[in-house]
PDB file of N, CA and C in Angstrom:
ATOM      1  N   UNK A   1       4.056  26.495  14.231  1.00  0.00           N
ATOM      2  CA  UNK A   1       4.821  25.253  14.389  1.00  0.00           C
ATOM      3  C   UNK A   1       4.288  24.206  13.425  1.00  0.00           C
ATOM      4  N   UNK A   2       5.525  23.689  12.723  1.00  0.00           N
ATOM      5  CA  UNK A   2       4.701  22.211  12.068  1.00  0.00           C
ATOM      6  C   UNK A   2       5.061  21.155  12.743  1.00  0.00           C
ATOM      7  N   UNK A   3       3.463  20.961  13.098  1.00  0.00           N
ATOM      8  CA  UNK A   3       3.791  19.429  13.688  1.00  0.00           C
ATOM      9  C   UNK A   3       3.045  18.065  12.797  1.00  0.00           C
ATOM     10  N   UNK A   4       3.022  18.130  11.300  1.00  0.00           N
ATOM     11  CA  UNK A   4       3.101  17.554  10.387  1.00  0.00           C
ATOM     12  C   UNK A   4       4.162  16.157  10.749  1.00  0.00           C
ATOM     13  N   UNK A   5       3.523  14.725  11.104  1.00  0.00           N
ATOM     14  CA  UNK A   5       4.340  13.538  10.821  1.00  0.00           C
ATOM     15  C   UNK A   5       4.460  12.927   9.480  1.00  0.00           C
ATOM     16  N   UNK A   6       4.480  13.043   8.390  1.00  0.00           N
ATOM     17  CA  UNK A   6       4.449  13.018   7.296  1.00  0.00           C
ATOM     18  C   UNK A   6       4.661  13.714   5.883  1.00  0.00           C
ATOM     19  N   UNK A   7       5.206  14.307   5.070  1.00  0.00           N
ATOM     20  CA  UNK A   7       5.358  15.618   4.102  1.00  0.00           C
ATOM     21  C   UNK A   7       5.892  14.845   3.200  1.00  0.00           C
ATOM     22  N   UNK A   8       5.062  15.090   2.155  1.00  0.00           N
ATOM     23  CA  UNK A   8       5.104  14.544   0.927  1.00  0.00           C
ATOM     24  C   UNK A   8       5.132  15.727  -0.225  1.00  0.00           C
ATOM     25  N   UNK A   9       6.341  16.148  -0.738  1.00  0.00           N
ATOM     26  CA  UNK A   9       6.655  17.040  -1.574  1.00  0.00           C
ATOM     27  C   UNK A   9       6.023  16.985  -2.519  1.00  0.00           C
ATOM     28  N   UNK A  10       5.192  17.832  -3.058  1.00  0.00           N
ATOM     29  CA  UNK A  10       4.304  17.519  -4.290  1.00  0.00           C
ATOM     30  C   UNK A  10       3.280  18.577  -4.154  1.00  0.00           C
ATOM     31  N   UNK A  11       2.784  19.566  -5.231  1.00  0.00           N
ATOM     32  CA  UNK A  11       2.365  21.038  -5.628  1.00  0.00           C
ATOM     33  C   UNK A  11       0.858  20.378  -5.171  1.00  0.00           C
ATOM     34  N   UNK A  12       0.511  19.098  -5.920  1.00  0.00           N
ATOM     35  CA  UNK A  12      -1.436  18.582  -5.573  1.00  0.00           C
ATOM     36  C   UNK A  12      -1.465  18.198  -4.345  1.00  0.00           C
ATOM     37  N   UNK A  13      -0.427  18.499  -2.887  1.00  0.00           N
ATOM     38  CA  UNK A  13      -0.653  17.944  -1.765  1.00  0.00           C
ATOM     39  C   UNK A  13      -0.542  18.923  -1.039  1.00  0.00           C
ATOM     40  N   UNK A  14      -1.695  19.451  -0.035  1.00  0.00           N
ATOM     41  CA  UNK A  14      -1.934  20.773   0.707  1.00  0.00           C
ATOM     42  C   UNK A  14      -0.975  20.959   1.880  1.00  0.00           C
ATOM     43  N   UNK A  15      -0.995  21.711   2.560  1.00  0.00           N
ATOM     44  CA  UNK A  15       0.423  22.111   3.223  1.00  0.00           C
ATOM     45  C   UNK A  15      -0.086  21.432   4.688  1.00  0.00           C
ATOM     46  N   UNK A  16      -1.509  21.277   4.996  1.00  0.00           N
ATOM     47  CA  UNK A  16      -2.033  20.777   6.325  1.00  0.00           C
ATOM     48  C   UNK A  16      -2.873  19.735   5.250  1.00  0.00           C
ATOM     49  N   UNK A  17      -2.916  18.676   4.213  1.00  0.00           N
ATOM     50  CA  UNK A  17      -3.503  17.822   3.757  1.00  0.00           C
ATOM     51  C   UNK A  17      -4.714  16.938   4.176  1.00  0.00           C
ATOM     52  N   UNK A  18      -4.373  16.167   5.163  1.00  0.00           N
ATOM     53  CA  UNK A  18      -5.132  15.290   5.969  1.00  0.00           C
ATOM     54  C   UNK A  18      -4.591  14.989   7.488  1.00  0.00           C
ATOM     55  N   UNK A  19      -5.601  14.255   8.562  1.00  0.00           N
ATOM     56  CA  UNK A  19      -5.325  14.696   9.790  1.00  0.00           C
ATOM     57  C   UNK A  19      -6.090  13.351   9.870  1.00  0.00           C
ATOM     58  N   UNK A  20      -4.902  12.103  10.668  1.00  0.00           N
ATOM     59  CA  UNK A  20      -5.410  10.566  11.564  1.00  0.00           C
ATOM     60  C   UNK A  20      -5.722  11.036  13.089  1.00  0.00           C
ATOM     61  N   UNK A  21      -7.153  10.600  13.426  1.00  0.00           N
ATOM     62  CA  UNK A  21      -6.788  10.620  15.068  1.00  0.00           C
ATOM     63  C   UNK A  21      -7.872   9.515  15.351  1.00  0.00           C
ATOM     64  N   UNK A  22      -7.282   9.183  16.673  1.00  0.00           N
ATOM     65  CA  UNK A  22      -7.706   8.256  17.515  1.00  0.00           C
ATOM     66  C   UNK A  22      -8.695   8.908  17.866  1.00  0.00           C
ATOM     67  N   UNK A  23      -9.881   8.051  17.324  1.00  0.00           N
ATOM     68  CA  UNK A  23     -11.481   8.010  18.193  1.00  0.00           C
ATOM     69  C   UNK A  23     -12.410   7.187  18.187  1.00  0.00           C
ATOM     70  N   UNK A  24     -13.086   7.010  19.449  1.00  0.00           N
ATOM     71  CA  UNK A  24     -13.812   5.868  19.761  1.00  0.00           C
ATOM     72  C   UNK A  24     -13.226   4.754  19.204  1.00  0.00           C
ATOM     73  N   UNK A  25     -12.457   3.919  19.747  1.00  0.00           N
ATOM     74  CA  UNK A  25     -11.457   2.953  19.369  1.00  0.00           C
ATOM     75  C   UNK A  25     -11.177   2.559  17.882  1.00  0.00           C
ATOM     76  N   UNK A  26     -11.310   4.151  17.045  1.00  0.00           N
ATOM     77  CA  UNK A  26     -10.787   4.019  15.827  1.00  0.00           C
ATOM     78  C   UNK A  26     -10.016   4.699  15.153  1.00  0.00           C
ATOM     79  N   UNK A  27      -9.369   4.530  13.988  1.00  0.00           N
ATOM     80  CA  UNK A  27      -8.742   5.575  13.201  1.00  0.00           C
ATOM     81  C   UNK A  27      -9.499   6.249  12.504  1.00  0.00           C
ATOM     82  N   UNK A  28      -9.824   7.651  12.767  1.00  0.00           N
ATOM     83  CA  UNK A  28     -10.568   8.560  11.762  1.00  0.00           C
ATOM     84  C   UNK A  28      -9.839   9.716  10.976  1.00  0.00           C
ATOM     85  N   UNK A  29      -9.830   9.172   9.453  1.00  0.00           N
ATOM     86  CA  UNK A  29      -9.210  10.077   8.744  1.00  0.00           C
ATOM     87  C   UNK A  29     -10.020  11.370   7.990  1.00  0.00           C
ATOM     88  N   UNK A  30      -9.090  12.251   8.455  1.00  0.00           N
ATOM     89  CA  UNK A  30     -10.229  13.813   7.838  1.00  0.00           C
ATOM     90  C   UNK A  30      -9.191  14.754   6.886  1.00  0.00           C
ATOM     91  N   UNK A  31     -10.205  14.781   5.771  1.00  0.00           N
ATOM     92  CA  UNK A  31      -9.520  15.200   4.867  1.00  0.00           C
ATOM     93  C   UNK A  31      -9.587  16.971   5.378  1.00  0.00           C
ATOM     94  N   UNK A  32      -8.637  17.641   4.899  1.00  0.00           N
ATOM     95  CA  UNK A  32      -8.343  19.051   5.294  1.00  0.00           C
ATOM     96  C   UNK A  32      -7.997  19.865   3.660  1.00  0.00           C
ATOM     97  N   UNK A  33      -7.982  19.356   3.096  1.00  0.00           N
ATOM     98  CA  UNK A  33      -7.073  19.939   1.621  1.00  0.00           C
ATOM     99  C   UNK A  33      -7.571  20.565   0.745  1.00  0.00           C
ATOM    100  N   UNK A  34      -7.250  20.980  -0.375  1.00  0.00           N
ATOM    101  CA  UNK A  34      -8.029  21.890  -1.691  1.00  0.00           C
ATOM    102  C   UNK A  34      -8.649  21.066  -2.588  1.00  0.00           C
ATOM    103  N   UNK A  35      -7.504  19.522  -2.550  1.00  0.00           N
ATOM    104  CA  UNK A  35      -8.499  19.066  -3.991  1.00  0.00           C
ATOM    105  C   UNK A  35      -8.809  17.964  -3.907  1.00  0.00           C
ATOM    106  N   UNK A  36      -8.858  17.288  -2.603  1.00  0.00           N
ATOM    107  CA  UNK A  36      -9.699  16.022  -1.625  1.00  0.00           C
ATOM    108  C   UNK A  36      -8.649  15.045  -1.570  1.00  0.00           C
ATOM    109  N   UNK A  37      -8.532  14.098  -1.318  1.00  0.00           N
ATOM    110  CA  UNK A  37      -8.214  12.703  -0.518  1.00  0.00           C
ATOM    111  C   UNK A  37      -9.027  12.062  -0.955  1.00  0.00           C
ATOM    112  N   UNK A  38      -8.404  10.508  -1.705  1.00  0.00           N
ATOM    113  CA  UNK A  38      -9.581   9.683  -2.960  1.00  0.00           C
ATOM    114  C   UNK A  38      -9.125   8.493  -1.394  1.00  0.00           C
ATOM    115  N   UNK A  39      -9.961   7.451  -1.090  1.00  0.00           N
ATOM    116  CA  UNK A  39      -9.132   6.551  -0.259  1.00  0.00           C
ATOM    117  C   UNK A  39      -9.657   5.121  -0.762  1.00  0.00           C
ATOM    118  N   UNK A  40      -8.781   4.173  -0.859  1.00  0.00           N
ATOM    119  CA  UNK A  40      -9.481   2.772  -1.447  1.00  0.00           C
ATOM    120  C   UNK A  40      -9.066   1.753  -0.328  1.00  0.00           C
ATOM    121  N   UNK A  41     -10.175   0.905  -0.052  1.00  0.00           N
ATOM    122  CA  UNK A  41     -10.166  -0.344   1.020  1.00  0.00           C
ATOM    123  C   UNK A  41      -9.874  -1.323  -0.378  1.00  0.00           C
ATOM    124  N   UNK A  42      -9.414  -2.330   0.464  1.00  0.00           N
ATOM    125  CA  UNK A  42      -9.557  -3.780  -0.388  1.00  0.00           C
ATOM    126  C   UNK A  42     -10.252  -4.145  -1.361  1.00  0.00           C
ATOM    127  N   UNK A  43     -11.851  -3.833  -0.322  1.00  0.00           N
ATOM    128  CA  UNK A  43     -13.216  -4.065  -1.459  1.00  0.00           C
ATOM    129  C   UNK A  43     -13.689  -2.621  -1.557  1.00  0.00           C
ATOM    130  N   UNK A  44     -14.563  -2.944  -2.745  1.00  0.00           N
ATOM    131  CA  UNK A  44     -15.188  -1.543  -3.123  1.00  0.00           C
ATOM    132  C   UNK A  44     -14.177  -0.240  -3.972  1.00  0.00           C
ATOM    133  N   UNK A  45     -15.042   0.798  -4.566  1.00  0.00           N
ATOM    134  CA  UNK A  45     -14.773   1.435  -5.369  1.00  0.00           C
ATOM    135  C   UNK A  45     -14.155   2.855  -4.274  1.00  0.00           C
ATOM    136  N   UNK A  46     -12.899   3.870  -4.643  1.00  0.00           N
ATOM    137  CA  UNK A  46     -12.548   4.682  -3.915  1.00  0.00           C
ATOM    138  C   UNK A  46     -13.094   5.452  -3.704  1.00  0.00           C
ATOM    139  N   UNK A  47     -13.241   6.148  -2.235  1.00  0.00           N
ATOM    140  CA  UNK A  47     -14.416   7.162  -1.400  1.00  0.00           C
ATOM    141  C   UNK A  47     -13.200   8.336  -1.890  1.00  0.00           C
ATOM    142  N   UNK A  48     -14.087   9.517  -2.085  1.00  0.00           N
ATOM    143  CA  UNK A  48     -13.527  10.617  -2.137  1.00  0.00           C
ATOM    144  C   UNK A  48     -13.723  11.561  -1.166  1.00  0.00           C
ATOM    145  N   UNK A  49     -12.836  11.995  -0.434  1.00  0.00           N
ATOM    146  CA  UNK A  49     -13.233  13.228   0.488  1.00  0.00           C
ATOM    147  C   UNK A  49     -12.807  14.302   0.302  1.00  0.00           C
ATOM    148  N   UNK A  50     -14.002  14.948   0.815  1.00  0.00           N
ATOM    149  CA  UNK A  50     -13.838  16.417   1.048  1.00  0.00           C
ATOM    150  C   UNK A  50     -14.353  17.351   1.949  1.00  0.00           C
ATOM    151  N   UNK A  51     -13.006  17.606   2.715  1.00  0.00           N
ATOM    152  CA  UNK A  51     -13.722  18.711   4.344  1.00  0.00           C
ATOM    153  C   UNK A  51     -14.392  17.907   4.653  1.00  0.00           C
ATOM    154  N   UNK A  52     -14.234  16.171   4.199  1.00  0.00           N
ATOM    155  CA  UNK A  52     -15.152  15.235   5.338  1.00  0.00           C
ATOM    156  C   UNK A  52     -14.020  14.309   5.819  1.00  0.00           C
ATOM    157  N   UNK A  53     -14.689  13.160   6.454  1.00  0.00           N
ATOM    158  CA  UNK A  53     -13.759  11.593   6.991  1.00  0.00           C
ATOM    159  C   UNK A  53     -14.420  10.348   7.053  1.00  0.00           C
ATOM    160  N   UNK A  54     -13.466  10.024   7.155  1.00  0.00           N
ATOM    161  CA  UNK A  54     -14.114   8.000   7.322  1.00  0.00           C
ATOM    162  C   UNK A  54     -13.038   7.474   8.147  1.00  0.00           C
ATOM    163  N   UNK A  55     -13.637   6.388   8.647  1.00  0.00           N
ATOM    164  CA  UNK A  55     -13.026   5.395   9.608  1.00  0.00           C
ATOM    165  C   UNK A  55     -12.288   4.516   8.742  1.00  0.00           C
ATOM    166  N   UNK A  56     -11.170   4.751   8.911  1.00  0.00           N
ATOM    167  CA  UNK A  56      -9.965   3.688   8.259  1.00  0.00           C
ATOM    168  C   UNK A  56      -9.954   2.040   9.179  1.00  0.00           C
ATOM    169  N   UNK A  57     -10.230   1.200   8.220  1.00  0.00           N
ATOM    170  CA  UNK A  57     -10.189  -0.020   9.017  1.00  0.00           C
ATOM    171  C   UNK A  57      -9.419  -0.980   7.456  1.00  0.00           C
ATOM    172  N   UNK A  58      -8.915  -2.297   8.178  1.00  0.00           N
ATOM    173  CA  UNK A  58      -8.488  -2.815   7.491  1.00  0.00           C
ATOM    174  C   UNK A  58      -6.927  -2.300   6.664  1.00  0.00           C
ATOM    175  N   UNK A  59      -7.030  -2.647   5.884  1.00  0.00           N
ATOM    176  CA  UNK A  59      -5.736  -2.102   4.661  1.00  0.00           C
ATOM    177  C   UNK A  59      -6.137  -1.411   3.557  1.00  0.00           C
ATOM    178  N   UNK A  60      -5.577  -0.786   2.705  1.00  0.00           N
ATOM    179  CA  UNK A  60      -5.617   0.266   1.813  1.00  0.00           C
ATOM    180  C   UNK A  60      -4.821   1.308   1.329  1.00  0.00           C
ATOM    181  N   UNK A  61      -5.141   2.315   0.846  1.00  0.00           N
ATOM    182  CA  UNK A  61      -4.089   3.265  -0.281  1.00  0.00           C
ATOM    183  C   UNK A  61      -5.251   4.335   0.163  1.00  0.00           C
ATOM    184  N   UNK A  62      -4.188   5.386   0.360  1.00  0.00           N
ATOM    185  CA  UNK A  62      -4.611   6.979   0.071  1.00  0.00           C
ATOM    186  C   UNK A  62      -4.190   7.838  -1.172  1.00  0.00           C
ATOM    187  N   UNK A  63      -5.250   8.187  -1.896  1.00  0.00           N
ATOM    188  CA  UNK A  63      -4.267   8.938  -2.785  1.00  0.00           C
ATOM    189  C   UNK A  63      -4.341  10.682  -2.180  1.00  0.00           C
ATOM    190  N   UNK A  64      -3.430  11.363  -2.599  1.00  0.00           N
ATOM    191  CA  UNK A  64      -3.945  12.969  -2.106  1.00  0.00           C
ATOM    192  C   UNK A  64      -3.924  13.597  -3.178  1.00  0.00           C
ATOM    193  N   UNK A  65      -4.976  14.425  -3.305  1.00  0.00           N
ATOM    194  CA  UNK A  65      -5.226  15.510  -4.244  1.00  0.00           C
ATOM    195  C   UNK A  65      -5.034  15.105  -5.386  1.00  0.00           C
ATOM    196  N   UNK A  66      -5.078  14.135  -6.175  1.00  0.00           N
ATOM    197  CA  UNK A  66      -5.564  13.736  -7.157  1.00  0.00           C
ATOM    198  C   UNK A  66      -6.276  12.471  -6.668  1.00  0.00           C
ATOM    199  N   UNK A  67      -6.800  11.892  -7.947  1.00  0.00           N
ATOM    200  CA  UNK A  67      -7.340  10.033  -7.789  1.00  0.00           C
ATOM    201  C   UNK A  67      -6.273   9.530  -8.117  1.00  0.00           C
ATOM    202  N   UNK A  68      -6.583   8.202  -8.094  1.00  0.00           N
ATOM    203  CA  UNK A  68      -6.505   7.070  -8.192  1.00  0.00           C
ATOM    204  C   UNK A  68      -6.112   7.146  -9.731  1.00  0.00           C
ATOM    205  N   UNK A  69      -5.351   6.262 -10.482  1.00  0.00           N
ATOM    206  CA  UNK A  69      -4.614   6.535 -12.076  1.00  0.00           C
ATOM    207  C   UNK A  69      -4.371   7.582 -12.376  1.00  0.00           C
ATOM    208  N   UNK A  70      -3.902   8.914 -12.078  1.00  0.00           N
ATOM    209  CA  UNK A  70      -3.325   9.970 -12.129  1.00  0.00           C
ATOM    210  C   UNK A  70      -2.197   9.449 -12.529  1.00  0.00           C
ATOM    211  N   UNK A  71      -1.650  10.108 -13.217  1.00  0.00           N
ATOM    212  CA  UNK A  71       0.311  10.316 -13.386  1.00  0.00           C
ATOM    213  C   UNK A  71       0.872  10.501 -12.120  1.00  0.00           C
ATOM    214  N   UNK A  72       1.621   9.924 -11.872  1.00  0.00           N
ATOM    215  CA  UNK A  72       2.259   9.935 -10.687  1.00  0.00           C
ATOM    216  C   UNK A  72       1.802  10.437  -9.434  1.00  0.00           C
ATOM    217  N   UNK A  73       0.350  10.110  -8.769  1.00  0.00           N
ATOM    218  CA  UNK A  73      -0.253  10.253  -7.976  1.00  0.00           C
ATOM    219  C   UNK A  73       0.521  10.086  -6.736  1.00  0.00           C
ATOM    220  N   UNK A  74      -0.011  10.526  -5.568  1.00  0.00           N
ATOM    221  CA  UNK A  74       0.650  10.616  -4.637  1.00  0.00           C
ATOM    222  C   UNK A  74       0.367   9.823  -3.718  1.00  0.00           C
ATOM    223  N   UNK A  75       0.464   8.590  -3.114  1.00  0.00           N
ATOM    224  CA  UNK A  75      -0.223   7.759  -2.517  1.00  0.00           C
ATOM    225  C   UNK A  75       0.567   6.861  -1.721  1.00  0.00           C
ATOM    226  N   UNK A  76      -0.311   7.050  -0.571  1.00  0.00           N
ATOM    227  CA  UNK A  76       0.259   6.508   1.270  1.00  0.00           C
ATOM    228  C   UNK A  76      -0.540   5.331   1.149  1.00  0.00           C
ATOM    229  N   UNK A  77       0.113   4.201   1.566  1.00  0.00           N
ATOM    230  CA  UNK A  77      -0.903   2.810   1.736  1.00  0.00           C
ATOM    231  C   UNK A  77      -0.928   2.467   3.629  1.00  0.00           C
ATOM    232  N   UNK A  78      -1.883   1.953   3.723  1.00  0.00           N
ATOM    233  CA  UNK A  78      -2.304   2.417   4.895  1.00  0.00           C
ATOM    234  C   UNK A  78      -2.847   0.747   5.425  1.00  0.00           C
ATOM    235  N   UNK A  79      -2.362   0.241   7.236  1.00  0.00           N
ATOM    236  CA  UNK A  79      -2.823  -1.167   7.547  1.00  0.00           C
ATOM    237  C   UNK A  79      -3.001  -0.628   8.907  1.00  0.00           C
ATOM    238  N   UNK A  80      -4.765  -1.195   9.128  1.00  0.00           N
ATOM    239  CA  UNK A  80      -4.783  -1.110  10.532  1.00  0.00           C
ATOM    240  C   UNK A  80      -4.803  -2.694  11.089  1.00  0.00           C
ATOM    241  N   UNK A  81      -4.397  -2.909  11.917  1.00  0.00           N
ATOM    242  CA  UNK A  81      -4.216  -4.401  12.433  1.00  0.00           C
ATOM    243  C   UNK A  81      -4.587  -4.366  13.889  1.00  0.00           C
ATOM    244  N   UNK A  82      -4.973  -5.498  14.343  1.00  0.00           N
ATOM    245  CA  UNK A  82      -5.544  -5.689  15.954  1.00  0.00           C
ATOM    246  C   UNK A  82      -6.949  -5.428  15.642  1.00  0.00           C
ATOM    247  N   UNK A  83      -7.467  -6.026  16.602  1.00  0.00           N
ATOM    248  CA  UNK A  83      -9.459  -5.452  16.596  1.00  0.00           C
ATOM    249  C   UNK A  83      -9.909  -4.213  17.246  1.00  0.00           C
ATOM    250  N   UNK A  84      -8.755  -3.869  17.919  1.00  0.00           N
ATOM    251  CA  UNK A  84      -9.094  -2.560  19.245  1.00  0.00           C
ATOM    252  C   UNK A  84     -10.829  -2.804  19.678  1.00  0.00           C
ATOM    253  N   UNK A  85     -10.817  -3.991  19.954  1.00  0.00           N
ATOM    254  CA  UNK A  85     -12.330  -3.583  20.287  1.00  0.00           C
ATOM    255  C   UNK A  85     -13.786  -3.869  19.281  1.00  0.00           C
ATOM    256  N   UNK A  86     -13.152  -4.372  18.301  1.00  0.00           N
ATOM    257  CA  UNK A  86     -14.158  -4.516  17.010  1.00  0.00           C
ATOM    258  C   UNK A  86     -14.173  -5.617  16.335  1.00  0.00           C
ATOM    259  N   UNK A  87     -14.726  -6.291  17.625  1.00  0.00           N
ATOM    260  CA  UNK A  87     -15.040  -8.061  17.522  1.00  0.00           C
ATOM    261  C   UNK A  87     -16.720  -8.628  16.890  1.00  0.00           C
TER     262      UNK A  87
END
């Protein structure tokens, strides 16, 4: 079964890519893919993952399976809003 909320047609984006879930009152994004998940916050330079994750906070851009200035990179921008807890 795909239960994929998202599909982004494109050969550099893995068929199970990346995976958001709710934990400990946060968003934790885990990369799953062949050729990583680059992710950029506001501040700072883009984290690259691989078969790892980070806590998405704030606003930002995902790129998948390529970086960041690629040719037509593939990239989800991403806003978490509310404090859930993270005052």
């Amino acid at each position: 079964a795909n239960n994929a909320q998202l599909c982004i047609n494109d050969p550099r984006v893995s068929r199970l890519h990346a995976r958001i879930d709710w934990r400990n009152s946060g968003f934790l994004l885990t990369d799953l893919s062949s050729f990583g998940t680059w992710v950029r916050f506001q501040e700072g330079d883009p984290l690259l993952l691989r078969r790892d994750a980070c806590l998405l906070h704030g606003c930002g851009q995902m790129a998948l399976g390529v970086p960041f200035g690629e040719a037509d990179a593939p990239i989800v921008a991403f806003e978490v809003s509310g404090t859930h807890g993270l005052e």
